[in-house]
PDB file of N, CA and C in Angstrom:
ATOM      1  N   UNK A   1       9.056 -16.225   2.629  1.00  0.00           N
ATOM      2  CA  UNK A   1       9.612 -15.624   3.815  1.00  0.00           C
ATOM      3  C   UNK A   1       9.000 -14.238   4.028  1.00  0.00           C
ATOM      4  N   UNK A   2       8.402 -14.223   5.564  1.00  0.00           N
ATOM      5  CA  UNK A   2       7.726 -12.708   5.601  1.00  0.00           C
ATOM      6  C   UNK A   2       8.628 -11.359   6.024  1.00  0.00           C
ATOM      7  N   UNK A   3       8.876 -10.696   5.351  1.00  0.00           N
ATOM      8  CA  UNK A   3       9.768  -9.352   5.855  1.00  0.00           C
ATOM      9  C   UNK A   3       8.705  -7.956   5.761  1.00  0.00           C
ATOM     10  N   UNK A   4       9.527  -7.285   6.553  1.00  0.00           N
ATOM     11  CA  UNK A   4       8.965  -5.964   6.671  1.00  0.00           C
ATOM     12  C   UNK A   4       9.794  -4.677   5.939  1.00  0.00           C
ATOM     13  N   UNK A   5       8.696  -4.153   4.812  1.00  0.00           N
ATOM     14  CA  UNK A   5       9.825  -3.390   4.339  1.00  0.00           C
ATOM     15  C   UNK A   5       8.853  -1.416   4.990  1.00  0.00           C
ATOM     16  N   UNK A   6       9.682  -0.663   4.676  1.00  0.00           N
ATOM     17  CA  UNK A   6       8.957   0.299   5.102  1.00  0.00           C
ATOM     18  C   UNK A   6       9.170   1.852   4.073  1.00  0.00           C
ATOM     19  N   UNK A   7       8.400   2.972   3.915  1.00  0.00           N
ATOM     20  CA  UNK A   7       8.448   3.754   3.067  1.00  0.00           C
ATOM     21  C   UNK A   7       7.665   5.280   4.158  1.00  0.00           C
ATOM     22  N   UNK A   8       8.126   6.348   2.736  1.00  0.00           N
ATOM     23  CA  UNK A   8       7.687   7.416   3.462  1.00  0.00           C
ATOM     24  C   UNK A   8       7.206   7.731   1.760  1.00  0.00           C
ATOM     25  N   UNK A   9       5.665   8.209   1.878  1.00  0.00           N
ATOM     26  CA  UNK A   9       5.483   9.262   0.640  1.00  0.00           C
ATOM     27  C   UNK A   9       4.542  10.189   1.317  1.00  0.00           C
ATOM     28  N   UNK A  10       4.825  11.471   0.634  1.00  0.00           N
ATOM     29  CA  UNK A  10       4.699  12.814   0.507  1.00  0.00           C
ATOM     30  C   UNK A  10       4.480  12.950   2.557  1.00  0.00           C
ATOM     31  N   UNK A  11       6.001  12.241   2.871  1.00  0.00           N
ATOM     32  CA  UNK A  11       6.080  12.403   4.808  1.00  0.00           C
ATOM     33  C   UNK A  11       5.379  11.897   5.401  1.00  0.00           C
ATOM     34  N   UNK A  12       4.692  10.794   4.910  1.00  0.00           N
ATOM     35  CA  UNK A  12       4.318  10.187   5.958  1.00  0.00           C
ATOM     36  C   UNK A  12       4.311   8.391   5.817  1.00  0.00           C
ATOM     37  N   UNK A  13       5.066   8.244   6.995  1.00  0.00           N
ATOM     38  CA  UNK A  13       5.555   6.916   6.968  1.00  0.00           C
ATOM     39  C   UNK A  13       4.946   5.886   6.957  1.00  0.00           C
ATOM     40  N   UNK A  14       4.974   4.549   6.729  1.00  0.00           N
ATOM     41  CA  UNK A  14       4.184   3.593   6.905  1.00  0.00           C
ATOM     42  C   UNK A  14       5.107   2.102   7.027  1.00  0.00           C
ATOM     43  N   UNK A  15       4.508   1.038   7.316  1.00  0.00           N
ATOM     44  CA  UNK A  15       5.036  -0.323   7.151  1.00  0.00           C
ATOM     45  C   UNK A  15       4.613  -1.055   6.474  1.00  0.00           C
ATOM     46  N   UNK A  16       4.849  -1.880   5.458  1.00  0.00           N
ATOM     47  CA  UNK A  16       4.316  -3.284   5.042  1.00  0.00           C
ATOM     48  C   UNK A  16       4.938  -4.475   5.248  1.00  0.00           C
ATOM     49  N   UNK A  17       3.673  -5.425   5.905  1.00  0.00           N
ATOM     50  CA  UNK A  17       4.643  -6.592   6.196  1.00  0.00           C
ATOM     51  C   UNK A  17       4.055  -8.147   5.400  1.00  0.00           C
ATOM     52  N   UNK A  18       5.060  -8.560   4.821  1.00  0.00           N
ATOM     53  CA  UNK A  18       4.250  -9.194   3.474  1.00  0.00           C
ATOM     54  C   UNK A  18       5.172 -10.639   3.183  1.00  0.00           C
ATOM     55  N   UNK A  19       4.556 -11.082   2.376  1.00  0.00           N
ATOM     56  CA  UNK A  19       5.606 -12.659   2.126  1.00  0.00           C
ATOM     57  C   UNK A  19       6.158 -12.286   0.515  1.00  0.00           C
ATOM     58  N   UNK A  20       7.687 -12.375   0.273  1.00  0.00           N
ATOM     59  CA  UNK A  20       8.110 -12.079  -0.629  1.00  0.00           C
ATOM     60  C   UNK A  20       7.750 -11.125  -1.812  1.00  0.00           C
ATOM     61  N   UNK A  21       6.855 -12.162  -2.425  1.00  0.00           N
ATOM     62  CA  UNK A  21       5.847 -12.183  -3.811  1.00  0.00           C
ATOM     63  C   UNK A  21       5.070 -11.002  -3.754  1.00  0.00           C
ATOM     64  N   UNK A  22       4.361 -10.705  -2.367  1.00  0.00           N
ATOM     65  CA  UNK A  22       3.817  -9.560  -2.465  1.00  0.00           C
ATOM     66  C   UNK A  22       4.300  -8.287  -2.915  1.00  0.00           C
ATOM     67  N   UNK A  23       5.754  -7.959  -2.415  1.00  0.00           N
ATOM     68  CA  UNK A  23       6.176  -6.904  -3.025  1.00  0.00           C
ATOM     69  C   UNK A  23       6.569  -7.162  -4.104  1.00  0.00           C
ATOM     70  N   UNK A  24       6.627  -8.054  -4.689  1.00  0.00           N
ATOM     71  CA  UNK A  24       6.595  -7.783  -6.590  1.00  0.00           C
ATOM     72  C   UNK A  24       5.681  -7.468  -7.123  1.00  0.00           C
ATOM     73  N   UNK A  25       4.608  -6.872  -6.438  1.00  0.00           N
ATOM     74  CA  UNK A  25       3.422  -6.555  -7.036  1.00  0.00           C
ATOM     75  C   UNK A  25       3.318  -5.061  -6.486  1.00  0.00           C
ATOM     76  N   UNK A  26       4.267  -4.702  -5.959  1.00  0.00           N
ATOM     77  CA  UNK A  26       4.536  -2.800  -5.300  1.00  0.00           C
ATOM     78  C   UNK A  26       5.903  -2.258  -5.834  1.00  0.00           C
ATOM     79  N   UNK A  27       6.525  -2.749  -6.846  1.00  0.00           N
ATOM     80  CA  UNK A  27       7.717  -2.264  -7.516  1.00  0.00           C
ATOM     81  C   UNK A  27       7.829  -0.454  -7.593  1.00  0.00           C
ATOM     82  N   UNK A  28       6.403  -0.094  -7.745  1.00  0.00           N
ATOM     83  CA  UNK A  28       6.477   1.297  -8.229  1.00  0.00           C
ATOM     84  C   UNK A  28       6.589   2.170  -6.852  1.00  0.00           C
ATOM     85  N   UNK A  29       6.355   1.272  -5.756  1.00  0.00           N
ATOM     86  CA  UNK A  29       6.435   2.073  -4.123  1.00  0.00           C
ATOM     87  C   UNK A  29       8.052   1.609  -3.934  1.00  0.00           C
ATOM     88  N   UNK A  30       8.722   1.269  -4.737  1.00  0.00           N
ATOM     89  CA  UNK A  30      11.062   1.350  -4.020  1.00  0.00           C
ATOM     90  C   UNK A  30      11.147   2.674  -4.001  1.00  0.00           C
ATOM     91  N   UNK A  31      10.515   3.694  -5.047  1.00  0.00           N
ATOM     92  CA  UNK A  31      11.870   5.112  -4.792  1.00  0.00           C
ATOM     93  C   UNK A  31      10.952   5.202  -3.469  1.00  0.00           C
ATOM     94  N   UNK A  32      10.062   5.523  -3.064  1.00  0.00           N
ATOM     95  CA  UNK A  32      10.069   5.254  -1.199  1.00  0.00           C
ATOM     96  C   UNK A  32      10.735   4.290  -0.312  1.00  0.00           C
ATOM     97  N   UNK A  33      11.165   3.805  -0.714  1.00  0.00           N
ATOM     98  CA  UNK A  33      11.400   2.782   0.140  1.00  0.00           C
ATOM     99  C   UNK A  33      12.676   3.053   1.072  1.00  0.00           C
ATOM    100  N   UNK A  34      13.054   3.278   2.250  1.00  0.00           N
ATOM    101  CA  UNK A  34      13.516   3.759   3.046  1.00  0.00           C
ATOM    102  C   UNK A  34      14.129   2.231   4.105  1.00  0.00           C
ATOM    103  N   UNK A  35      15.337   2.828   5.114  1.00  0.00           N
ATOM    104  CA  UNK A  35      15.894   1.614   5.701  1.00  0.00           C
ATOM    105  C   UNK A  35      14.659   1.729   7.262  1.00  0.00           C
ATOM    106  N   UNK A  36      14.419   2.688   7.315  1.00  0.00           N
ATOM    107  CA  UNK A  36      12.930   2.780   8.422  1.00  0.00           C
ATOM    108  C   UNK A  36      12.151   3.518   9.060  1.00  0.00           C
ATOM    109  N   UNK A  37      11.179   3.730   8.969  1.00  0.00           N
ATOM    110  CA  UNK A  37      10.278   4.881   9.046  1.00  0.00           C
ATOM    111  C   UNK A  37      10.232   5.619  10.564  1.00  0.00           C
ATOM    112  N   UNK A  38      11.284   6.476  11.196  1.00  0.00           N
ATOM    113  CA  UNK A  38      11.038   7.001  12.419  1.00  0.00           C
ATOM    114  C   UNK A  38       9.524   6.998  12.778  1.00  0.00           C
ATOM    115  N   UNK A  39       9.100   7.411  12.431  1.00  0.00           N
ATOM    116  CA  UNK A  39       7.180   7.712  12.677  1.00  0.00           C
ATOM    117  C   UNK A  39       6.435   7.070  11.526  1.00  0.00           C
ATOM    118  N   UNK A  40       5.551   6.235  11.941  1.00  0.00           N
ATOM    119  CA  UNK A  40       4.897   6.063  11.227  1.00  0.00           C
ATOM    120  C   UNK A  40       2.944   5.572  11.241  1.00  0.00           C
ATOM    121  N   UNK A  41       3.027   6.278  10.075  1.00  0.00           N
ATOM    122  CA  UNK A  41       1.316   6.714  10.053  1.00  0.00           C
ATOM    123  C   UNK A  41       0.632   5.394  10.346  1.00  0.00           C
ATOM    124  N   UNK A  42       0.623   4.043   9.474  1.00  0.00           N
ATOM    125  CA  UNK A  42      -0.192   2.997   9.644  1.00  0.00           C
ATOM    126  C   UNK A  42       1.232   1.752   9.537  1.00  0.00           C
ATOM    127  N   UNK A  43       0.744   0.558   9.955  1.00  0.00           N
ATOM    128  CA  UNK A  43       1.496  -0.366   9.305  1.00  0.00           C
ATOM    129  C   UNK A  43       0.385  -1.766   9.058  1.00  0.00           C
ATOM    130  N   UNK A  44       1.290  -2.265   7.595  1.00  0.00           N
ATOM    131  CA  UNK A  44       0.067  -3.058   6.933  1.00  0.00           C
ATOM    132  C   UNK A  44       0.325  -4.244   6.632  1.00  0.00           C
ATOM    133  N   UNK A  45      -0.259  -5.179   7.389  1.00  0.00           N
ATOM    134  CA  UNK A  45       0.256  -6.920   7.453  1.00  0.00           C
ATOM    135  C   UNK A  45      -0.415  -7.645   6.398  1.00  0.00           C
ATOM    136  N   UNK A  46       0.083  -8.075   5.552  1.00  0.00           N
ATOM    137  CA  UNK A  46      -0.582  -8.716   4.506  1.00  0.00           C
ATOM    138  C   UNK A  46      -0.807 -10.421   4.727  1.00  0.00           C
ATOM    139  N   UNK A  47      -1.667 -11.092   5.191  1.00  0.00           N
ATOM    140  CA  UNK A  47      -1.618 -12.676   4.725  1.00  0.00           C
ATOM    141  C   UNK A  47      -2.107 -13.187   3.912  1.00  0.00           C
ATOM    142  N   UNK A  48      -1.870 -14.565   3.692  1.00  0.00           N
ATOM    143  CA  UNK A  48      -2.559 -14.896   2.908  1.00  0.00           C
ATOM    144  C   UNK A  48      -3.947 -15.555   3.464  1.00  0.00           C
ATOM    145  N   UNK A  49      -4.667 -16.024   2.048  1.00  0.00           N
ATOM    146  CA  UNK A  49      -6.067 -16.687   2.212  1.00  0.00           C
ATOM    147  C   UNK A  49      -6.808 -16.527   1.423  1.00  0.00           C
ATOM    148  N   UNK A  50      -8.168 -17.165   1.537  1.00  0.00           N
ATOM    149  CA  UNK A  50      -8.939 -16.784   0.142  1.00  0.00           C
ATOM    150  C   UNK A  50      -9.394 -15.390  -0.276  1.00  0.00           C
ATOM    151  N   UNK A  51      -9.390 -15.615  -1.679  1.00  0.00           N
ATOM    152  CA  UNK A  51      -9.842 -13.990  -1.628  1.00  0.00           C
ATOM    153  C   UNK A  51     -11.535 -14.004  -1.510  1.00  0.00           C
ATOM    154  N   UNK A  52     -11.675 -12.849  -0.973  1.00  0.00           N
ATOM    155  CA  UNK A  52     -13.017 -12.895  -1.028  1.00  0.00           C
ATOM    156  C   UNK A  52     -13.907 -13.165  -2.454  1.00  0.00           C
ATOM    157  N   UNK A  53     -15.542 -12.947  -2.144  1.00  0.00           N
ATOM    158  CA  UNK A  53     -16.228 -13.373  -3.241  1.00  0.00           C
ATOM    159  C   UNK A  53     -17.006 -12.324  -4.110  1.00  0.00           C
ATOM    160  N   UNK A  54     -16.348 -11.162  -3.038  1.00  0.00           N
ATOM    161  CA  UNK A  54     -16.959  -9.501  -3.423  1.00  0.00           C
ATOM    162  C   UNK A  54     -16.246  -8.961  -3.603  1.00  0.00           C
ATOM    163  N   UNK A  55     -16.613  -7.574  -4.308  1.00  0.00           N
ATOM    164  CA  UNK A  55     -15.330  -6.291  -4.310  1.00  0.00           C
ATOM    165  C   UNK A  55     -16.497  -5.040  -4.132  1.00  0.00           C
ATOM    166  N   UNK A  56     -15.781  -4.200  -3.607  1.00  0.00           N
ATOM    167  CA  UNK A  56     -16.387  -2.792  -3.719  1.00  0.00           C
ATOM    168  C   UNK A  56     -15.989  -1.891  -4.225  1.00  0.00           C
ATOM    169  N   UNK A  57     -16.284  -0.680  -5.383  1.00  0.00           N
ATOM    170  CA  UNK A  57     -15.816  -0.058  -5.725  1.00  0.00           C
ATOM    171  C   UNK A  57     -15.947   1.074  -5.851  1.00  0.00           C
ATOM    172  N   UNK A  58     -15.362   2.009  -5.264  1.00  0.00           N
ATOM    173  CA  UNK A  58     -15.749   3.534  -4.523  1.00  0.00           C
ATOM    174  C   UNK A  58     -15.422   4.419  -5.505  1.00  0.00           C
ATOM    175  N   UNK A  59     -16.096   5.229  -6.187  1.00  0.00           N
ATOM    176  CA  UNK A  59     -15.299   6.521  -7.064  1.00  0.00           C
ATOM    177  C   UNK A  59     -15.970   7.832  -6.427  1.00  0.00           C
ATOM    178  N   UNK A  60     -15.025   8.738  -6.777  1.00  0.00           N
ATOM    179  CA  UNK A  60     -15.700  10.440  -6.377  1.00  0.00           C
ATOM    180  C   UNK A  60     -15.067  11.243  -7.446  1.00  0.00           C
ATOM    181  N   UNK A  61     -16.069  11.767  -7.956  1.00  0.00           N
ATOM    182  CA  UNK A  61     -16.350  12.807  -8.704  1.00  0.00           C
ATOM    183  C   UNK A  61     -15.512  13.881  -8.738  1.00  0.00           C
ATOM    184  N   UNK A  62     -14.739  14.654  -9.410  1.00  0.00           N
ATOM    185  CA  UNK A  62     -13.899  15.815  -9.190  1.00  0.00           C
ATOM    186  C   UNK A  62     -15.073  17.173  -9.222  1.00  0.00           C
ATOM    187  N   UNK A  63     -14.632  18.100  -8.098  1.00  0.00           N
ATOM    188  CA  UNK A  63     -15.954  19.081  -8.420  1.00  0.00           C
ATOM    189  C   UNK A  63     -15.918  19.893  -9.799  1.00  0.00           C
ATOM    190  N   UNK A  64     -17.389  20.047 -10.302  1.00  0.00           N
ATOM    191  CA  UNK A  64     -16.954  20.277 -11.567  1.00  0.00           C
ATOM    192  C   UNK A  64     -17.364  19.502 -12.673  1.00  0.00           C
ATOM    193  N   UNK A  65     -16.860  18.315 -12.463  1.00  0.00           N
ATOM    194  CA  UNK A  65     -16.504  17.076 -14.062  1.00  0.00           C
ATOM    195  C   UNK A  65     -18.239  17.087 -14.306  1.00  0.00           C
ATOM    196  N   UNK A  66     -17.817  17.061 -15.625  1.00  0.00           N
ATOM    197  CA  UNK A  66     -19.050  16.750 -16.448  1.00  0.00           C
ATOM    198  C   UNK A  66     -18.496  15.657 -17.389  1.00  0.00           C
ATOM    199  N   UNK A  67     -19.400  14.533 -17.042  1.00  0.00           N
ATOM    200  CA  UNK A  67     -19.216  13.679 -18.126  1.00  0.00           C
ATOM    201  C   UNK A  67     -19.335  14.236 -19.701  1.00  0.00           C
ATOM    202  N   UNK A  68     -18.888  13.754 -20.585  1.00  0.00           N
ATOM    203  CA  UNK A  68     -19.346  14.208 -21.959  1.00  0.00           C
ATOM    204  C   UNK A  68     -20.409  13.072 -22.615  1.00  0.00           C
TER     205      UNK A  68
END
């Protein structure tokens, strides 16, 4: 069953709209979790389907870091 739950962190609101299961995999986003976001920044529809056959993976550097 698809529901919409919604959250605010550090003020700014958002939506997710997902089938059950999905939010058992966002447990650590409840203390946001709010009854509904007056304003909100994005909202994010999750379906299903295959997953893709790629991933990308973006990192950035802190200014500064030196590897050891």
């Amino acid at each position: 069953m698809r529901e919409a739950r919604y959250y605010i962190v550090a003020g700014h609101g958002f939506c997710v709209e997902a089938e059950a299961e999905c939010f058992q995999l966002m447990e650590n986003y409840e203390v946001f979790r709010v009854a509904s976001a007056p304003e909100q920044l994005f909202s994010l529809t999750i379906g299903q389907g295959e997953r893709p056959e790629y991933s990308e993976e973006f990192r950035q550097r802190a200014v500064g870091y030196r590897p050891s």
